[in-house]
C-alpha atoms as a PDB file:
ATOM      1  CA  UNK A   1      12.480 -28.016  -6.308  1.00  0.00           C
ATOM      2  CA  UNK A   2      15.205 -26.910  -3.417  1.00  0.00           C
ATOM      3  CA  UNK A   3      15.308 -23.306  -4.096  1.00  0.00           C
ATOM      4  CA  UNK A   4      16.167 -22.872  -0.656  1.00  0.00           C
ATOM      5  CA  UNK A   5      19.599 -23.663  -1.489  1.00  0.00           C
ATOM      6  CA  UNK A   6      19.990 -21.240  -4.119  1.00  0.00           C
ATOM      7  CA  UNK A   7      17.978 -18.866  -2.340  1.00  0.00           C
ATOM      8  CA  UNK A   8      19.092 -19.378   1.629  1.00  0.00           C
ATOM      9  CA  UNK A   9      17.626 -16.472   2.943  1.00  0.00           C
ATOM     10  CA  UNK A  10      13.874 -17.640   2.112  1.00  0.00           C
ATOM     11  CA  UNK A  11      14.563 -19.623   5.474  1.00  0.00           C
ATOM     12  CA  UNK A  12      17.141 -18.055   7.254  1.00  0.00           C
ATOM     13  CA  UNK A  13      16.371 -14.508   7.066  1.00  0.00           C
ATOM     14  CA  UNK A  14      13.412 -14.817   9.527  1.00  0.00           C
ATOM     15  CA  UNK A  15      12.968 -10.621  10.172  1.00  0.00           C
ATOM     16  CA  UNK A  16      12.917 -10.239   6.792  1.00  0.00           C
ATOM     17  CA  UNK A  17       9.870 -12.619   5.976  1.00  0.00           C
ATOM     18  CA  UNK A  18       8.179 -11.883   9.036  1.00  0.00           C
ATOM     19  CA  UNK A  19       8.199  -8.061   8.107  1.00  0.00           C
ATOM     20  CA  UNK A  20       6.147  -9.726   4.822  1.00  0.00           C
ATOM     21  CA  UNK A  21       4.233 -11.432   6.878  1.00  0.00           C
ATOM     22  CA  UNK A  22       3.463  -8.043   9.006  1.00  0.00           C
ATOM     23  CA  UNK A  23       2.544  -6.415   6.255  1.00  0.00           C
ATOM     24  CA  UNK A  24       0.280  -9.017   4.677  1.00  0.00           C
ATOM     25  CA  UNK A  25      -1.716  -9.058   7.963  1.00  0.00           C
ATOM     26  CA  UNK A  26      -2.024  -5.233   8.189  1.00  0.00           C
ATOM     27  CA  UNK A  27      -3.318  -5.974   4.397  1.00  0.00           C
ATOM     28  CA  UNK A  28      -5.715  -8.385   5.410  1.00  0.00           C
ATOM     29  CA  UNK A  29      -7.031  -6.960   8.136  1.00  0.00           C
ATOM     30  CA  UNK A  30      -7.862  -3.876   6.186  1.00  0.00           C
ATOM     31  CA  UNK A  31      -9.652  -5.861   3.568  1.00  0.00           C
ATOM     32  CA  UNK A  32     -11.657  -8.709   5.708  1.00  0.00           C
ATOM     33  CA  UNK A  33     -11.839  -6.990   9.301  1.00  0.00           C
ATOM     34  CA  UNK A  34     -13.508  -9.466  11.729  1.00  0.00           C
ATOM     35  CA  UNK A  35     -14.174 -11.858   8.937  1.00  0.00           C
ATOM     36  CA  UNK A  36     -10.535 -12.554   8.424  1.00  0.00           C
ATOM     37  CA  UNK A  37     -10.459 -14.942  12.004  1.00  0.00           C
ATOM     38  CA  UNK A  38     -13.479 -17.485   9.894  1.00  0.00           C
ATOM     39  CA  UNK A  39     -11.375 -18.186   7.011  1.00  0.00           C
ATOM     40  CA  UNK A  40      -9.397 -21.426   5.660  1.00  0.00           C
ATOM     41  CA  UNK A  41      -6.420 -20.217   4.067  1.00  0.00           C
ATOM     42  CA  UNK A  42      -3.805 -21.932   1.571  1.00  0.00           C
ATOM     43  CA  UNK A  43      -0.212 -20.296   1.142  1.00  0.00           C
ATOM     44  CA  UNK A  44       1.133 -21.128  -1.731  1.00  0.00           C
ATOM     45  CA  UNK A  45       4.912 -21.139  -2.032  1.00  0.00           C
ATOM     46  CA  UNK A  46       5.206 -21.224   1.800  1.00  0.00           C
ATOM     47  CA  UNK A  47       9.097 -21.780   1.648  1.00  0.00           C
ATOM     48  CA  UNK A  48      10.587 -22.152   5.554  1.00  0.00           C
ATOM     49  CA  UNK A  49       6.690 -21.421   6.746  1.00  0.00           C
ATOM     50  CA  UNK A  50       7.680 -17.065   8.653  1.00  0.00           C
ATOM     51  CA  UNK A  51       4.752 -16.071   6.601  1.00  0.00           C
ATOM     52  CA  UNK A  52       1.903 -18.836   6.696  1.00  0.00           C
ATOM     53  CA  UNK A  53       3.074 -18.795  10.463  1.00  0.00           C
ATOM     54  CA  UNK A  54       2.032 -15.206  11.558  1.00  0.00           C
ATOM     55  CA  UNK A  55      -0.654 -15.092   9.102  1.00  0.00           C
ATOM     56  CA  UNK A  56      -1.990 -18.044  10.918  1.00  0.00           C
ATOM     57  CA  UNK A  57      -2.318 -16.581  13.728  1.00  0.00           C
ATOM     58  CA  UNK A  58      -5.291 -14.491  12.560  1.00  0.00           C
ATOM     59  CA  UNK A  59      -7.412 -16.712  10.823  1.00  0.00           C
ATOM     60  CA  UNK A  60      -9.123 -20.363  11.366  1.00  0.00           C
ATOM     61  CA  UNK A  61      -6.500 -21.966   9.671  1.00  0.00           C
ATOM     62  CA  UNK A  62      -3.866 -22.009   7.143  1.00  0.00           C
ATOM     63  CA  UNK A  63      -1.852 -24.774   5.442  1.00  0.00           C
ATOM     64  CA  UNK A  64       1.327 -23.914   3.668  1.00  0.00           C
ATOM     65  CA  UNK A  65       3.215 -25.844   1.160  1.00  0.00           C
ATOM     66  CA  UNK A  66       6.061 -25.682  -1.015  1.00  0.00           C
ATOM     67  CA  UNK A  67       7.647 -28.322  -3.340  1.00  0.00           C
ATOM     68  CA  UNK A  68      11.129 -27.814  -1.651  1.00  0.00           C
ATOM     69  CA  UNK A  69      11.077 -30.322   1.263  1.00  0.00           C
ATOM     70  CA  UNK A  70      14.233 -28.795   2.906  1.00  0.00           C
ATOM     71  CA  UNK A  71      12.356 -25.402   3.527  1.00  0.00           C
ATOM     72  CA  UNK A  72       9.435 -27.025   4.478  1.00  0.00           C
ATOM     73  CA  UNK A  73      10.943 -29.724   6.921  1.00  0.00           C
ATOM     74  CA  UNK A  74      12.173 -26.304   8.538  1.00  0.00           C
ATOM     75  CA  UNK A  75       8.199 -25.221   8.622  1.00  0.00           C
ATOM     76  CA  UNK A  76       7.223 -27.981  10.560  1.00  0.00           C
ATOM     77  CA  UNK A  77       9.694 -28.212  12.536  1.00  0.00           C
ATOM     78  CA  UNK A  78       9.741 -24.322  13.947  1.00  0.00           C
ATOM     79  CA  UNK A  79       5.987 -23.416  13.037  1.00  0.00           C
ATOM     80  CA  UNK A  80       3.418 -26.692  12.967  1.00  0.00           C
ATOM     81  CA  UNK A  81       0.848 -25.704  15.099  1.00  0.00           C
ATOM     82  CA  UNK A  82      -1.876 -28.651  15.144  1.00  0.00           C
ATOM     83  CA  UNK A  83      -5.430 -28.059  13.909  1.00  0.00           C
ATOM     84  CA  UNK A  84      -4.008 -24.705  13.083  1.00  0.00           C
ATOM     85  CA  UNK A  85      -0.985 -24.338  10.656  1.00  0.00           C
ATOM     86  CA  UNK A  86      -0.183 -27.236   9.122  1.00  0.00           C
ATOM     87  CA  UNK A  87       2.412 -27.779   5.863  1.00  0.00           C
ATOM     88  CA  UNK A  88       2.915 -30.260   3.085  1.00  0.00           C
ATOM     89  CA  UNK A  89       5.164 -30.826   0.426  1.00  0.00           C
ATOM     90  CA  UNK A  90       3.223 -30.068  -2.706  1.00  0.00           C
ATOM     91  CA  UNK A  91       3.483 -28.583  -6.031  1.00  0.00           C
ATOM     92  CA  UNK A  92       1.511 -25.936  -6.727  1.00  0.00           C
ATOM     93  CA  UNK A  93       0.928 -27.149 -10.385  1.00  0.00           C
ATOM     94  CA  UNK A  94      -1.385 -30.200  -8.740  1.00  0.00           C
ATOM     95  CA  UNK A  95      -2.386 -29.077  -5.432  1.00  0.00           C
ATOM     96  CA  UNK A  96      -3.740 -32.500  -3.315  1.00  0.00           C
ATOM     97  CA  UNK A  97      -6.869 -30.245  -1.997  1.00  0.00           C
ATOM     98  CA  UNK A  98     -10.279 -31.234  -3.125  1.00  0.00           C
ATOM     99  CA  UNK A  99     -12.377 -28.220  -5.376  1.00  0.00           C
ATOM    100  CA  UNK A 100     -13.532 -25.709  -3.337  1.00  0.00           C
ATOM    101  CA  UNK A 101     -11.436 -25.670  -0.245  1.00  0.00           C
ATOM    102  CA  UNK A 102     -10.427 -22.245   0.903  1.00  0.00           C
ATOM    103  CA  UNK A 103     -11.793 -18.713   1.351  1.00  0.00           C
ATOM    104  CA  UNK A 104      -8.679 -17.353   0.454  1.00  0.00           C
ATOM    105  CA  UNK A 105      -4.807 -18.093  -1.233  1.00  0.00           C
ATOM    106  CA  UNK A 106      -1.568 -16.494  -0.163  1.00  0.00           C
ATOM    107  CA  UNK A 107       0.385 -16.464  -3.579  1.00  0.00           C
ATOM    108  CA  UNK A 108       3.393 -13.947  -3.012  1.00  0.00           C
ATOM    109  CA  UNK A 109       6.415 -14.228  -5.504  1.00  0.00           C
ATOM    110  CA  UNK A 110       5.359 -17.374  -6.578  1.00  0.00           C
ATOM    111  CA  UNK A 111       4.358 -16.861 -10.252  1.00  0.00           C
ATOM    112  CA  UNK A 112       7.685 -16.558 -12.321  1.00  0.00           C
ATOM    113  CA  UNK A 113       9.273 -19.608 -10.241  1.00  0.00           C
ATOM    114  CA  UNK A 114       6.957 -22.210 -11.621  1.00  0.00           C
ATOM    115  CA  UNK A 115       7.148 -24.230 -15.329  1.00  0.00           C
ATOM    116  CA  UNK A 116       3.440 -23.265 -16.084  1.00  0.00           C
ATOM    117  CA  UNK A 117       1.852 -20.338 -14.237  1.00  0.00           C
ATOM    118  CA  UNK A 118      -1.536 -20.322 -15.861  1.00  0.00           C
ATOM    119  CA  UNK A 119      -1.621 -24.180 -14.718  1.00  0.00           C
ATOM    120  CA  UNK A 120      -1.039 -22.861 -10.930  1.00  0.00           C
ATOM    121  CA  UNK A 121      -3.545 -20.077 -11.564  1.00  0.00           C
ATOM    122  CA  UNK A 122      -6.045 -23.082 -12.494  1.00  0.00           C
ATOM    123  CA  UNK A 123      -5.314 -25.077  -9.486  1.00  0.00           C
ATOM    124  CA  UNK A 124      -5.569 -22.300  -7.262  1.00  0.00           C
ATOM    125  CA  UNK A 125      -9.490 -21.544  -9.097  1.00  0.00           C
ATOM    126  CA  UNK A 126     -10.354 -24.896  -8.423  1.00  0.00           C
ATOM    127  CA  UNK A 127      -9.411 -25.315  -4.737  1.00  0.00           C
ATOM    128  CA  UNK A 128     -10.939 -21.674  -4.083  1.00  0.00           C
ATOM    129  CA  UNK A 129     -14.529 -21.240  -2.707  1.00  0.00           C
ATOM    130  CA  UNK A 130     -17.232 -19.349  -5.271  1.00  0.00           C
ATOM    131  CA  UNK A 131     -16.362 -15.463  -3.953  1.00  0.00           C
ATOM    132  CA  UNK A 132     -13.066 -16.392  -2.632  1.00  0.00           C
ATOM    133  CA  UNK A 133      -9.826 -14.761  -3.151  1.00  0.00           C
ATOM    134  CA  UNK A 134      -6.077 -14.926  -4.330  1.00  0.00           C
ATOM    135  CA  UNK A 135      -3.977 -12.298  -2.317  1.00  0.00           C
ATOM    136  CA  UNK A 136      -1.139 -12.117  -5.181  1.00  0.00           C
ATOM    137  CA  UNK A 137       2.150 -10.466  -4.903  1.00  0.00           C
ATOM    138  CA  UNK A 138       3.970 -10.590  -8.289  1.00  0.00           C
ATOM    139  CA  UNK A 139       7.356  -9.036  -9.867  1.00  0.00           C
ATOM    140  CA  UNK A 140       7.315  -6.975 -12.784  1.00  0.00           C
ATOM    141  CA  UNK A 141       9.167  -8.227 -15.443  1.00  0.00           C
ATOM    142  CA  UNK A 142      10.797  -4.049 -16.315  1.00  0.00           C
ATOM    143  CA  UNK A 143      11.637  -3.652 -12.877  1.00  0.00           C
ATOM    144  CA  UNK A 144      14.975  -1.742 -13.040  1.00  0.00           C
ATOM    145  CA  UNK A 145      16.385  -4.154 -10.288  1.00  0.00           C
ATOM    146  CA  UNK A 146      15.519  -8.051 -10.031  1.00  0.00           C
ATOM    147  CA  UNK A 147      14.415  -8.804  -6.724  1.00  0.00           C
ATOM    148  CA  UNK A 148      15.841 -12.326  -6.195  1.00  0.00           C
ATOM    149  CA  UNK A 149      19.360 -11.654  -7.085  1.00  0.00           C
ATOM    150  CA  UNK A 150      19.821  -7.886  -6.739  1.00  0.00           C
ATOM    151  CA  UNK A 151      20.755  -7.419 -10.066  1.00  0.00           C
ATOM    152  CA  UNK A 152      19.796  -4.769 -12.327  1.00  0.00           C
ATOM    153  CA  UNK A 153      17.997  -5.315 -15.642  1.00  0.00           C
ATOM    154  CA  UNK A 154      18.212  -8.864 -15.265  1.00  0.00           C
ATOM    155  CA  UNK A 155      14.521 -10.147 -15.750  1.00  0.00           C
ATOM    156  CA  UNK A 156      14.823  -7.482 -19.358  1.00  0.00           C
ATOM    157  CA  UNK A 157      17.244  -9.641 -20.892  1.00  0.00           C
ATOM    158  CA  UNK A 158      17.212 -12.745 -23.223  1.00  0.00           C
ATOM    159  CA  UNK A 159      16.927 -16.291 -21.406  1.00  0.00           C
ATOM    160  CA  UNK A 160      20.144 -17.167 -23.028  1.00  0.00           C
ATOM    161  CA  UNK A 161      22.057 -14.232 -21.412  1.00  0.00           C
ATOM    162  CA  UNK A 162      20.118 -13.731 -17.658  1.00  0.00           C
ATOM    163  CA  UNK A 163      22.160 -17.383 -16.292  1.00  0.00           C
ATOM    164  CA  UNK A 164      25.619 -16.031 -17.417  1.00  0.00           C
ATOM    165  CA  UNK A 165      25.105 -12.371 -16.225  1.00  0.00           C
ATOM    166  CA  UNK A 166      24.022 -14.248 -12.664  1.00  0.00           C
ATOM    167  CA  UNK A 167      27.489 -16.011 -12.775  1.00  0.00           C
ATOM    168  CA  UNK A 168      29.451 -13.425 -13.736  1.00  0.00           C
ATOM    169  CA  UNK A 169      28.477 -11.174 -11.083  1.00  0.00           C
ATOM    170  CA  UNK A 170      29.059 -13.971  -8.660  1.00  0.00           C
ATOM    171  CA  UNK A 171      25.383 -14.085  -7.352  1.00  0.00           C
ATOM    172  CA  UNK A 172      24.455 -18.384  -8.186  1.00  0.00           C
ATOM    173  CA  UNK A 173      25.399 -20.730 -10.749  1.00  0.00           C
ATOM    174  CA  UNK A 174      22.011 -20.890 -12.225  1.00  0.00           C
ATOM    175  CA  UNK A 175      19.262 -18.207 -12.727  1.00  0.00           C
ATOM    176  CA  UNK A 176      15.370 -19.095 -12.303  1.00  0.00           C
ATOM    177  CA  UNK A 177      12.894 -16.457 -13.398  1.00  0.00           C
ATOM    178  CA  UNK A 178       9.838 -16.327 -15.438  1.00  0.00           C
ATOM    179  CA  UNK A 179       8.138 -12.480 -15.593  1.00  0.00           C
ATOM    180  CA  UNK A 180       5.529 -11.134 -17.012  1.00  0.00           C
ATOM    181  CA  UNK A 181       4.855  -7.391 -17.383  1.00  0.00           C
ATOM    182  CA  UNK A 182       1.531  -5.670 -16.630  1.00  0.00           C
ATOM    183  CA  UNK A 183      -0.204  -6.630 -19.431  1.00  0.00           C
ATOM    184  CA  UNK A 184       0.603 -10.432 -19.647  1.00  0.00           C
ATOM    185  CA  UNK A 185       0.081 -10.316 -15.782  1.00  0.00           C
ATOM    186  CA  UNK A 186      -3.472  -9.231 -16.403  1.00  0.00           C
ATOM    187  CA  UNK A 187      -4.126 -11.877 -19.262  1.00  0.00           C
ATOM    188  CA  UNK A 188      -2.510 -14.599 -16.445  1.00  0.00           C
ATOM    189  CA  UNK A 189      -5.426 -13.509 -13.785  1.00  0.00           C
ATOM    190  CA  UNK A 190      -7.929 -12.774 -16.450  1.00  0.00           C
ATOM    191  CA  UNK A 191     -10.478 -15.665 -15.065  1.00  0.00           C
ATOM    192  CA  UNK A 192     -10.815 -13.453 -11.803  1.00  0.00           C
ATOM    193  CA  UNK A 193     -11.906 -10.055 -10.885  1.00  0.00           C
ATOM    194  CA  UNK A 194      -9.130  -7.839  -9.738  1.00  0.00           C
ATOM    195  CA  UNK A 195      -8.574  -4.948  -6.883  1.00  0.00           C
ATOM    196  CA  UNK A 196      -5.638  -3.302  -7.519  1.00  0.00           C
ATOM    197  CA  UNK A 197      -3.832  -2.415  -4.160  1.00  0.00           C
ATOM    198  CA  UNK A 198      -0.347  -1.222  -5.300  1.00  0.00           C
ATOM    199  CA  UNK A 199      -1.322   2.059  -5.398  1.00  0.00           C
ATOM    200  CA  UNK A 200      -3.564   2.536  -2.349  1.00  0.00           C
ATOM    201  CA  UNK A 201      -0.350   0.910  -0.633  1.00  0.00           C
ATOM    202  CA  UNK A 202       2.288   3.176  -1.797  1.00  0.00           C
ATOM    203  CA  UNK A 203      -0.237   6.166  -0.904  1.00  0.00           C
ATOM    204  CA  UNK A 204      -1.495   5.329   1.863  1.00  0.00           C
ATOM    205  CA  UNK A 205       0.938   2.877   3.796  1.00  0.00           C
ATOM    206  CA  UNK A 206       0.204   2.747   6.899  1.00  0.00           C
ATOM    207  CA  UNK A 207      -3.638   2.134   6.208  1.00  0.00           C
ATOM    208  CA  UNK A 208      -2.498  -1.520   4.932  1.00  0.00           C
ATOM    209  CA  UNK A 209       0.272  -2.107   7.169  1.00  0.00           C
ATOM    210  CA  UNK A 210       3.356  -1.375   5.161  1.00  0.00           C
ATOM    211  CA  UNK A 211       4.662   1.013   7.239  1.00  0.00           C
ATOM    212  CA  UNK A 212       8.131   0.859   6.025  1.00  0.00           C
ATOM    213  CA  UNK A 213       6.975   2.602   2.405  1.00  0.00           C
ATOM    214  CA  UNK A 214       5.914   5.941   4.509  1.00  0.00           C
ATOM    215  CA  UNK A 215       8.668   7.496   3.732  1.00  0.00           C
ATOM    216  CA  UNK A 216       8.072   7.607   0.456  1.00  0.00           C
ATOM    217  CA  UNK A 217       4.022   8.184   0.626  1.00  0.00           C
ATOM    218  CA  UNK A 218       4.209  12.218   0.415  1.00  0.00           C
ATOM    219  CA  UNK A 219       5.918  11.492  -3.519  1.00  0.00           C
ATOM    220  CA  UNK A 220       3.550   8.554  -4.042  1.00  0.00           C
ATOM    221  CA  UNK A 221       0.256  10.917  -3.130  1.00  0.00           C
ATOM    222  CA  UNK A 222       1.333  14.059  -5.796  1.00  0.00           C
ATOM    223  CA  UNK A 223       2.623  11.773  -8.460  1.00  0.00           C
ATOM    224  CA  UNK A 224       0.612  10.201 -11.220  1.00  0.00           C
ATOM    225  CA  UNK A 225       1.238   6.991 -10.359  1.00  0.00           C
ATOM    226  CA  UNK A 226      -1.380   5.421 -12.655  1.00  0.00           C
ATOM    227  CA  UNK A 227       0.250   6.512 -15.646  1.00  0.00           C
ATOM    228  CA  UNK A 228       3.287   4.436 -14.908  1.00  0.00           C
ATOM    229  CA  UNK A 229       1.653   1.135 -14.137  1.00  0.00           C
ATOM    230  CA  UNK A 230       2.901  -0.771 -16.499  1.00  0.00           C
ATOM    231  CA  UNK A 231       6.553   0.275 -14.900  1.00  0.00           C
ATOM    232  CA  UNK A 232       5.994  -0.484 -11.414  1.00  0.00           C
ATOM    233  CA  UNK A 233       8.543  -2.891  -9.960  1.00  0.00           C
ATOM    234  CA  UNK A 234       5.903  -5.102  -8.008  1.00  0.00           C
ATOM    235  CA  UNK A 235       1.626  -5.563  -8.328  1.00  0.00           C
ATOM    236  CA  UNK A 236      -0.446  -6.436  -4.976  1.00  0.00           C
ATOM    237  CA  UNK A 237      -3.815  -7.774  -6.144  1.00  0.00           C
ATOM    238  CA  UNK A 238      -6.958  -9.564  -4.634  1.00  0.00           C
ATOM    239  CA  UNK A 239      -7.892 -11.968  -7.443  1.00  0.00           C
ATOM    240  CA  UNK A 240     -11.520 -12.995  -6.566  1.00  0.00           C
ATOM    241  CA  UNK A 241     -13.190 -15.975  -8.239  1.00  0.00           C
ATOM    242  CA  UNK A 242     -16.737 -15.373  -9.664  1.00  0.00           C
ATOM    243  CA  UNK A 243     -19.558 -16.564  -7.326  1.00  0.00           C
ATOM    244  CA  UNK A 244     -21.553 -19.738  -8.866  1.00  0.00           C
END
């Protein structure tokens, strides 16, 4: 519930979650165009509030919330902007928003830190407008290196072994993690329709705003990519719930 003190950086390393927060705009933007300034937008997992902040600065309005009131007392304090961005303590198992809500959910990295993620993928359904969308960033569970703690093969091994290999290399006293790989990923989101952006990213970068990848776009534009998605360290999908 305070993963900001295991995790410090989630609110402290501001350049790194605004370059996120770059990059989900230049995402965004892509996908909605001039539509994108109309919609009501919920960020899930909001954390110290970099993200929902710049994001907000594009749309009608966003509301971010997290369950870890340290991280978003910081939001509030450095980023309320009235009738614009707003945050609330919440957890995204039971999310106080009547059905039907928003035109579209931020939900980046969220997944594998939460006790029941097809419960939060239910919430989010319900609070989403007919034709509205889930922007979704989620870890693979085989990605060589684990993002959160910089370890490799950490999210492969046994639950009984991943909190004692976090000690020992000196990185927390207590690992939280829940993957999924490709496949369970896709049975998590199977209620919506998905568009697959990983690979148009990693191709084509600076199209969507991740300009920091271009390096690596030449190699990402002759290799097969889609024969190694199951392997790919991270997914970027729009998850859009069927119209009524």
């Amino acid at each position: 519930m305070e993963y900001s003190k295991l995790q410090p950086r989630i609110v402290s390393d501001d350049a790194h979650r605004k370059t996120i927060a770059r990059q989900f705009v230049g995402l965004l933007k892509a996908r909605y165009g001039d539509r994108l300034k109309d919609l009501r937008v919920l960020d899930v997992g909001a954390a110290g509030g970099q993200i929902t902040a710049l994001v907000g600065n594009h749309v009608q309005e966003i509301v971010g919330i997290d369950p870890d009131k340290s991280a978003i007392d910081h939001a509030i304090y450095t980023y309320s902007a009235p009738g614009r961005v707003g945050f609330l303590v919440a957890d995204a198992l039971d999310l106080p928003f009547k059905d039907e809500s928003f035109d579209l959910i931020l939900n980046n990295q969220v997944y594998e830190f939460v006790k029941d993620d097809q419960k939060m993928m239910d919430e989010m359904k319900r609070v989403l407008k007919p034709g509205g969308e889930i922007l979704l960033g989620a870890r693979n569970k085989w990605a060589l290196v684990e993002a959160q703690y910089g370890l490799p093969f950490l999210s492969w091994l046994p639950e009984a072994l991943q909190t004692p290999y976090v000690q020992a290399m000196n990185r927390g006293e207590v690992y939280h993690g829940r993957y999924r790989g490709y496949s369970a990923l896709r049975e998590l989101v199977k209620e919506f329709e998905v568009d697959d952006y990983t690979i148009r990213i990693l191709r084509q970068p600076k199209q969507y705003g991740f300009d920091r990848y271009e390096k690596y776009a030449a190699l990402a534009r002759i290799l097969p990519l889609e024969w190694f998605q199951a392997f790919l360290p991270n997914y970027i999908w729009f998850l859009k719930k069927p119209a009524q």
